[in-house]
Structure formats: C-alpha cells, structure tokens
N, C-alpha and C. Protein backbone atom coordinates (compact mmCIF):
# COMPACT_ATOMS: atom_id res chain seq x y z
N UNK A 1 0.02 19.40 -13.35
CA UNK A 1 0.44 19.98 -12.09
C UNK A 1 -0.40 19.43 -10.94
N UNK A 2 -2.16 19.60 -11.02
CA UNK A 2 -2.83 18.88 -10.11
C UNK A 2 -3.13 17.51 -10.16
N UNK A 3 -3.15 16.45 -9.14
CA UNK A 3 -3.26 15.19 -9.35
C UNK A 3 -3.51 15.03 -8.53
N UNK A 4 -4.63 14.31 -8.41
CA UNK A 4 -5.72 13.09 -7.54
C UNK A 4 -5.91 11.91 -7.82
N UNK A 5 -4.98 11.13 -7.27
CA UNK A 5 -5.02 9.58 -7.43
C UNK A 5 -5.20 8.56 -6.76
N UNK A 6 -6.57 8.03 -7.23
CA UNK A 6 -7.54 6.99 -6.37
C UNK A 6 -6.37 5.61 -6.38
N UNK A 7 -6.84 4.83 -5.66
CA UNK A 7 -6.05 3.60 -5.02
C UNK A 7 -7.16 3.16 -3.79
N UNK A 8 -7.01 1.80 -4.09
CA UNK A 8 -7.52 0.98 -3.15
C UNK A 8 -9.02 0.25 -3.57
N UNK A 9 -9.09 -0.03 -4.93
CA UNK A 9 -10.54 -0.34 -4.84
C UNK A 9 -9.87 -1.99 -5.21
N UNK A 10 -11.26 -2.70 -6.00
CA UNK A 10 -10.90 -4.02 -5.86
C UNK A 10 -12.32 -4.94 -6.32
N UNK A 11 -11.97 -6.20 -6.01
CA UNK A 11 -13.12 -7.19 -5.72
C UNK A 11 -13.31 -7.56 -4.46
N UNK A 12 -14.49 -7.20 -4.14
CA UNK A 12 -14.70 -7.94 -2.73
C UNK A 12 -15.73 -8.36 -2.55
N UNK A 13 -16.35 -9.72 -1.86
CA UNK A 13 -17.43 -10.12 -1.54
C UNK A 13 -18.67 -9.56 -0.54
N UNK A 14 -20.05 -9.57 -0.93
CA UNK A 14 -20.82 -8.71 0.00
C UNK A 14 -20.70 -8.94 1.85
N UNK A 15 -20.69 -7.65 2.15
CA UNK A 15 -20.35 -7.26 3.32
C UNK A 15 -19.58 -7.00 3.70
N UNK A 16 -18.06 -7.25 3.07
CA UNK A 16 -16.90 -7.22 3.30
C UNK A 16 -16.54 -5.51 3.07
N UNK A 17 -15.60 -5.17 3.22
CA UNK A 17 -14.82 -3.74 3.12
C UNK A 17 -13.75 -3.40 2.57
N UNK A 18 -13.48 -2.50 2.25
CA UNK A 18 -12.48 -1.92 1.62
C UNK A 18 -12.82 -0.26 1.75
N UNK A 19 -10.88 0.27 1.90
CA UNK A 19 -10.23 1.35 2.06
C UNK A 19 -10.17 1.95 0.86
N UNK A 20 -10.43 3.28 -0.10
CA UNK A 20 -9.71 3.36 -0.54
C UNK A 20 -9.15 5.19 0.22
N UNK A 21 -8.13 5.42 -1.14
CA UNK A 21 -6.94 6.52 -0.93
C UNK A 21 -7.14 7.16 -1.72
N UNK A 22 -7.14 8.68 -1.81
CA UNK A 22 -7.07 10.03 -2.78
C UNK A 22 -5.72 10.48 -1.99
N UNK A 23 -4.94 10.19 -2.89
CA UNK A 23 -3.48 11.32 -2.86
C UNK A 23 -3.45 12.37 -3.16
N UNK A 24 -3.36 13.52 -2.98
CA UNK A 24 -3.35 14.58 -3.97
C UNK A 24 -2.40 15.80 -3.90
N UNK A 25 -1.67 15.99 -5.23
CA UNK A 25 -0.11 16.93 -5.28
C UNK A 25 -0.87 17.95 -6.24
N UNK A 26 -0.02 18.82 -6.25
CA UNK A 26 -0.07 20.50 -7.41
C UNK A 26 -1.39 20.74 -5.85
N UNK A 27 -1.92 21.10 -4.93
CA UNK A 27 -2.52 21.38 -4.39
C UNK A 27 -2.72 20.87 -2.94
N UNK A 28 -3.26 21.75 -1.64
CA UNK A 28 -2.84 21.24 -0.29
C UNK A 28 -4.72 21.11 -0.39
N UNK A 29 -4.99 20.29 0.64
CA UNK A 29 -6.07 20.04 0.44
C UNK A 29 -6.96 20.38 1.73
N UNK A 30 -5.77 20.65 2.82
CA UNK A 30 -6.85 21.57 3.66
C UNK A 30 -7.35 22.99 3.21
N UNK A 31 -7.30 23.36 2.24
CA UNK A 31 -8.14 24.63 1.63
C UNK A 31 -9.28 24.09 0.59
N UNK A 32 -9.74 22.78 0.76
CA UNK A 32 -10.54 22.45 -0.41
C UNK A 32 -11.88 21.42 0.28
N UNK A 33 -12.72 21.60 -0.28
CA UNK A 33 -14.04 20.13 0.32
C UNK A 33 -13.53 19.42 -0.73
N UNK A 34 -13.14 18.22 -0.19
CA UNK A 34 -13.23 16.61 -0.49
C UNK A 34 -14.59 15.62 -0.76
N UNK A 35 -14.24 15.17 -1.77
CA UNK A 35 -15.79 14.39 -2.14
C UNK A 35 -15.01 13.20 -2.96
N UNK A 36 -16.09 12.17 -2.65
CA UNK A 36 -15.96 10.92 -3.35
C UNK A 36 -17.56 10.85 -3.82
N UNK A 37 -17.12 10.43 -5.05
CA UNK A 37 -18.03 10.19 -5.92
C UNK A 37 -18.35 8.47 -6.56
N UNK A 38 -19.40 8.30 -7.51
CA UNK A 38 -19.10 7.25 -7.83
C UNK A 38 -20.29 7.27 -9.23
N UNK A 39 -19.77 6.22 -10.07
CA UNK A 39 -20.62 5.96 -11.99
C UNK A 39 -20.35 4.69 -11.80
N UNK A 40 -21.92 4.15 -11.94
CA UNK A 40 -21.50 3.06 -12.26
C UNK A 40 -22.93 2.64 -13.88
N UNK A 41 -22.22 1.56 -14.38
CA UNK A 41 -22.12 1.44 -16.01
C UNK A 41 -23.73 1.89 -16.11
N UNK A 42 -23.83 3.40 -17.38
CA UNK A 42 -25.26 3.59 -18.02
C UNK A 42 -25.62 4.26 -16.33
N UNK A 43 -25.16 4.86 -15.60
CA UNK A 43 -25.30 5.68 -14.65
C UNK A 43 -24.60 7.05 -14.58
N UNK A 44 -25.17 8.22 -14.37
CA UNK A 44 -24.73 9.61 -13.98
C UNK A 44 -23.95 9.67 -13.00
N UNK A 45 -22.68 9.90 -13.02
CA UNK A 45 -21.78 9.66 -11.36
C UNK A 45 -22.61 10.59 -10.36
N UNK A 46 -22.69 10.18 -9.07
CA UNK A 46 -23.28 10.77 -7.84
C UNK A 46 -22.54 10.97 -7.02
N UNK A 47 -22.65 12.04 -6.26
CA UNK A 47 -22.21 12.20 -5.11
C UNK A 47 -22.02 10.50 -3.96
N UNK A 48 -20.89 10.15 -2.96
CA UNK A 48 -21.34 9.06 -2.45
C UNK A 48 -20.94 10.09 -0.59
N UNK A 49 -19.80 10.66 -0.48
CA UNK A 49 -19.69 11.66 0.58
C UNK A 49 -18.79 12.74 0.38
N UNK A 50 -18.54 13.93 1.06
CA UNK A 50 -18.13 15.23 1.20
C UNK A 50 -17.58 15.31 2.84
N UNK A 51 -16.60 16.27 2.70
CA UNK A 51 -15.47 16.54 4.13
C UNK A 51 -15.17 17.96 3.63
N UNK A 52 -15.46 19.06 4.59
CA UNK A 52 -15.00 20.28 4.43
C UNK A 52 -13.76 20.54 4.62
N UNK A 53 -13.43 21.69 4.30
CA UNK A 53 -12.03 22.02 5.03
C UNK A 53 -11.96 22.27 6.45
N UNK A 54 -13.44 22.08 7.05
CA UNK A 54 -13.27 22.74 8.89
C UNK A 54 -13.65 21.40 9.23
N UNK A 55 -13.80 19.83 8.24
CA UNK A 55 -13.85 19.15 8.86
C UNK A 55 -14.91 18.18 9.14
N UNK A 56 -16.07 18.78 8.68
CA UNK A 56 -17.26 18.14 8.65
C UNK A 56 -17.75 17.28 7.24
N UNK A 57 -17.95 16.50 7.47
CA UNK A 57 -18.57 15.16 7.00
C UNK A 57 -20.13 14.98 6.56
N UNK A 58 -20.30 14.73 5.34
CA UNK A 58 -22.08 14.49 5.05
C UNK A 58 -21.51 13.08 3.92
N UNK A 59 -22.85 11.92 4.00
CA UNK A 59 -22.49 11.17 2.48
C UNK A 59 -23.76 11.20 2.42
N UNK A 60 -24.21 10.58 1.37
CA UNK A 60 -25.65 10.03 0.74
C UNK A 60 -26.32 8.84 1.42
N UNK A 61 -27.48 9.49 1.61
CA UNK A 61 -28.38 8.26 2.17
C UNK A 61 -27.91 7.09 1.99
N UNK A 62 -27.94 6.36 1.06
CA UNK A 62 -27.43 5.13 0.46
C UNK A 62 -26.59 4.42 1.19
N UNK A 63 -25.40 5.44 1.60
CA UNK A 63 -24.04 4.56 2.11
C UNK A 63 -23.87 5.16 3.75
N UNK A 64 -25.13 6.11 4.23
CA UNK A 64 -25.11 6.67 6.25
C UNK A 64 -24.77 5.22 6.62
N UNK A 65 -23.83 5.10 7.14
CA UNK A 65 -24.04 3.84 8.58
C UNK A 65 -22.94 3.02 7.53
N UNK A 66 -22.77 2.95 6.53
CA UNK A 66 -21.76 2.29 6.20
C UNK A 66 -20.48 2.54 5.60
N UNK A 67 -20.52 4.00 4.99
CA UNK A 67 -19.08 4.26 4.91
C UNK A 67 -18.71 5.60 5.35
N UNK A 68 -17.61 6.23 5.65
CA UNK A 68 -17.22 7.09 6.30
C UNK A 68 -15.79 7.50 5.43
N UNK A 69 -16.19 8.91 5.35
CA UNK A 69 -14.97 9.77 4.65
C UNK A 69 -13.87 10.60 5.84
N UNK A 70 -12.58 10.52 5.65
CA UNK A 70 -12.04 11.26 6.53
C UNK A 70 -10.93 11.69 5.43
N UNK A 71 -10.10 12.58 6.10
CA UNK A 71 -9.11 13.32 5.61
C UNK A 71 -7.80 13.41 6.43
N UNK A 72 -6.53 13.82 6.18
CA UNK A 72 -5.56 13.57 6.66
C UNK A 72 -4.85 14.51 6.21
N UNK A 73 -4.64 15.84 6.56
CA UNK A 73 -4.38 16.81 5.82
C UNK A 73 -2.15 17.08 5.46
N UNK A 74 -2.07 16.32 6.78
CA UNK A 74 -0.52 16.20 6.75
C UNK A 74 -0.01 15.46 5.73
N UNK A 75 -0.79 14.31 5.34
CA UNK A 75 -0.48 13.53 4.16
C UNK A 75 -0.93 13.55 3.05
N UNK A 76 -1.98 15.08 2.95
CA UNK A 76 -2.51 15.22 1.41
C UNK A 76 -3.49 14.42 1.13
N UNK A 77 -4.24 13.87 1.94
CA UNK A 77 -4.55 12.35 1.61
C UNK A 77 -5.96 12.28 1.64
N UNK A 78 -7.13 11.93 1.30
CA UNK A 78 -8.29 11.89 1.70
C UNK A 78 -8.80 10.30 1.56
N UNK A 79 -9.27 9.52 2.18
CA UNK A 79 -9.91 8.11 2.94
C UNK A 79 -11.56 8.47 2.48
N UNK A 80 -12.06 6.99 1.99
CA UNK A 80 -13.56 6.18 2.36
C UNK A 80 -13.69 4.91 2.63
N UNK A 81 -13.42 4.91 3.78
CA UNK A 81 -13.86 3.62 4.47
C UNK A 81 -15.05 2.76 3.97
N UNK A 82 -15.03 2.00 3.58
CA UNK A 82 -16.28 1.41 3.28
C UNK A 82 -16.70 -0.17 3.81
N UNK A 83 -17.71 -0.12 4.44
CA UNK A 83 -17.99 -1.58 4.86
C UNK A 83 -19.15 -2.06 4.40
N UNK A 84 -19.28 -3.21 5.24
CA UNK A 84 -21.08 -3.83 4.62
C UNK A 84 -21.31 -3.39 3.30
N UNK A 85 -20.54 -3.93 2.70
CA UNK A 85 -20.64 -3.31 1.12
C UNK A 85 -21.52 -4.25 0.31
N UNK A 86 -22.40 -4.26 -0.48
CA UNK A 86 -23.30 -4.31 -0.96
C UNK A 86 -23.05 -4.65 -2.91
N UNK A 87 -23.67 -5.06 -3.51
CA UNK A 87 -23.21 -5.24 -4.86
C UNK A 87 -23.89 -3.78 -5.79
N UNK A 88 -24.79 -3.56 -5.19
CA UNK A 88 -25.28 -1.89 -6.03
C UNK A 88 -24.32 -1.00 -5.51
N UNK A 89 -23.38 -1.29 -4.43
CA UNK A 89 -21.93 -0.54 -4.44
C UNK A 89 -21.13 -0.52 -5.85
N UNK A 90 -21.66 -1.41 -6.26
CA UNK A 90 -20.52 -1.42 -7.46
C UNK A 90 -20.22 -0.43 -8.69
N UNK A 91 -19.15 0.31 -9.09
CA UNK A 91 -18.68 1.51 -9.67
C UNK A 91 -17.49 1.76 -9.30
N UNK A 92 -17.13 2.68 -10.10
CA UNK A 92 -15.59 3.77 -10.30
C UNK A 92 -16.15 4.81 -9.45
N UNK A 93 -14.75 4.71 -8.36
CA UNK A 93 -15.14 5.73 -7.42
C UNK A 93 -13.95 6.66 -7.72
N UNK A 94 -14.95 8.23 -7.79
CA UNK A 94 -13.72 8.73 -8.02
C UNK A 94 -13.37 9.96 -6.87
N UNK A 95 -12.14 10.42 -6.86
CA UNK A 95 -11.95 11.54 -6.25
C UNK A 95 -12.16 13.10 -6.53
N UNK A 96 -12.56 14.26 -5.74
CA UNK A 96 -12.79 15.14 -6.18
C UNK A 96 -12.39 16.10 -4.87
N UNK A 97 -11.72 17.11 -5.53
CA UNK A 97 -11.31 18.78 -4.79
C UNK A 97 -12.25 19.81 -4.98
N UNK A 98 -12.55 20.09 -4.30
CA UNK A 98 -13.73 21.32 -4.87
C UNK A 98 -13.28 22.82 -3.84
N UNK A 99 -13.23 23.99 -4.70
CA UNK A 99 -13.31 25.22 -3.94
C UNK A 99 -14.10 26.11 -4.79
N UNK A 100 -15.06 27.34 -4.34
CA UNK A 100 -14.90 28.22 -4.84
C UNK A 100 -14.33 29.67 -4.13
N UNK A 101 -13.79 30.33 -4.92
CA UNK A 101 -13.14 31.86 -4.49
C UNK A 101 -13.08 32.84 -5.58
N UNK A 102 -14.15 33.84 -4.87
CA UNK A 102 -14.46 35.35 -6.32
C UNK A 102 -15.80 34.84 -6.79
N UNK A 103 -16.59 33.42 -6.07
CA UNK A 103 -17.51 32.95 -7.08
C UNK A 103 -17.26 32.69 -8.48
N UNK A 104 -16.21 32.01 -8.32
CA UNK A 104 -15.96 30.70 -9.22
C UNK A 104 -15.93 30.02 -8.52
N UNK A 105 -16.48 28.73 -9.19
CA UNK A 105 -15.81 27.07 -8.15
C UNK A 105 -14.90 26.49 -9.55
N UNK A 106 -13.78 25.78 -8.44
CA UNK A 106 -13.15 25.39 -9.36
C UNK A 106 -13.21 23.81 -8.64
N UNK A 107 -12.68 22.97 -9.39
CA UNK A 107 -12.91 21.44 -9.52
C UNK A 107 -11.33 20.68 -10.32
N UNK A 108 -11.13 19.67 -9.21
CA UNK A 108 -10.43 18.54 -9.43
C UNK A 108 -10.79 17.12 -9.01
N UNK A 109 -10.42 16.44 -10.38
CA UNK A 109 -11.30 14.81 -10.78
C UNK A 109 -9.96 14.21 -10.72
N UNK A 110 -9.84 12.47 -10.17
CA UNK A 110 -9.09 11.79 -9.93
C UNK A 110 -9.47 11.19 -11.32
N UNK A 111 -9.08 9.90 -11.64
CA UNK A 111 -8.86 9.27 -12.64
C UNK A 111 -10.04 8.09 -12.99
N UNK A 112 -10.30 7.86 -11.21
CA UNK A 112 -10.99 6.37 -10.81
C UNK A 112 -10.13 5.28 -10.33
N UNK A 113 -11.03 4.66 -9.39
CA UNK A 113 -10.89 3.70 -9.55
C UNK A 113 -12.18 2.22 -8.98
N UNK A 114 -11.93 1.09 -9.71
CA UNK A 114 -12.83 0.39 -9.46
C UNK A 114 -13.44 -0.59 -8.21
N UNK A 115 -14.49 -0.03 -8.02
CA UNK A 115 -14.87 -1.24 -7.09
C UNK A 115 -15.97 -2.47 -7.68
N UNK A 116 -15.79 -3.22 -6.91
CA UNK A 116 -16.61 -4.50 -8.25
C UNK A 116 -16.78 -5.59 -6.54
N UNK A 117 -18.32 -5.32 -6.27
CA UNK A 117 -19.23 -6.20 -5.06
C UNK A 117 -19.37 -7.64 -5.39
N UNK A 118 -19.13 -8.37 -5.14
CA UNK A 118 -19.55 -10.03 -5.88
C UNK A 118 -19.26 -10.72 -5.16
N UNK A 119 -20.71 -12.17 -5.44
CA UNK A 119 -19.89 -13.27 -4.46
C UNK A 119 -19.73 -14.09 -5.78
C-alpha cells in the first residue's frame, strides 16, 4: 500500500550533480518529515538531510553547502539536490517518511537507489 520510490541516482564525475526523486503513494506526505539517507558498502546508513512537515530543512555536516532537500507536497514528491559531489558521496541513497502519533513513530523506507562518484 505504502511506496517510496527513489529515482535519479547514477554515475557521475567529481563535482558534478545530480537530482534525485522520492515519489511516494499509500500516504500524503505533507503530514510526515522527509529524510534522505544514505549506506555505503561495510557502512551503517546515516542520516544525509531531513524536511519537516512545516517545512524546515537540516542535513549533515558532510553535505551543508552542497546539497539541499526540498519537498513538493502537490506532487507527493520529495527532491536532493546534490552538487560538488565528491567520491565519499558514494552509496544507496535511500528515502524515508517518518511520523510519530500516540508516541509511536512510525517509518517508511524506499528501496534505494545508487549513486556511484568517479572519474
């Protein structure tokens, strides 16, 4: 019923950029914080940024100044811009829904998808 499906990753050479896309159906996503995440190989996936539902924006040190999360709530859609990309960029980035209500949090994981930095 819920589905979050990453799109847009790729090969790209350092510095260069790439878009990707979180679609997401069975759920509206202005009631949820948005997060992109990322694992890359013999790594614990990490946080990479977060977008509330009122809108506000935080990512990880790592990627301030170079990538930027937005949301698009008419299209279900959640965006990470990514530039000046770097080869320790490299990983499965994935998508994530997060709410809690009653104190539960509940959680939705996209599938992945890959990004791969190289010259």
């Amino acid at each position: 019923q819920v589905q979050l499906v990453e799109s847009g990753g790729g090969l790209v050479q350092p510095g260069g950029s790439l878009r990707l896309s979180c679609a997401a159906s069975g759920i509206t996503i202005s009631a949820y914080t948005m997060g992109w995440y990322r694992q890359a190989p013999g790594k614990q996936r990490g946080l990479v940024a977060i977008i509330t539902s009122g809108g506000s924006a935080n990512g990880a040190d790592s990627v301030k100044g170079r990538f930027t999360i937005s949301r698009d709530n008419g299209k279900n859609t959640v965006y990470l811009q990514m530039n000046s990309l770097k080869p320790e960029d490299t990983a499965v980035y994935y998508c994530n829904a997060h709410r809690s209500a009653w104190g539960t949090p509940r959680d939705y994981w996209g599938q992945g998808t890959q990004v791969t930095v190289s010259s």
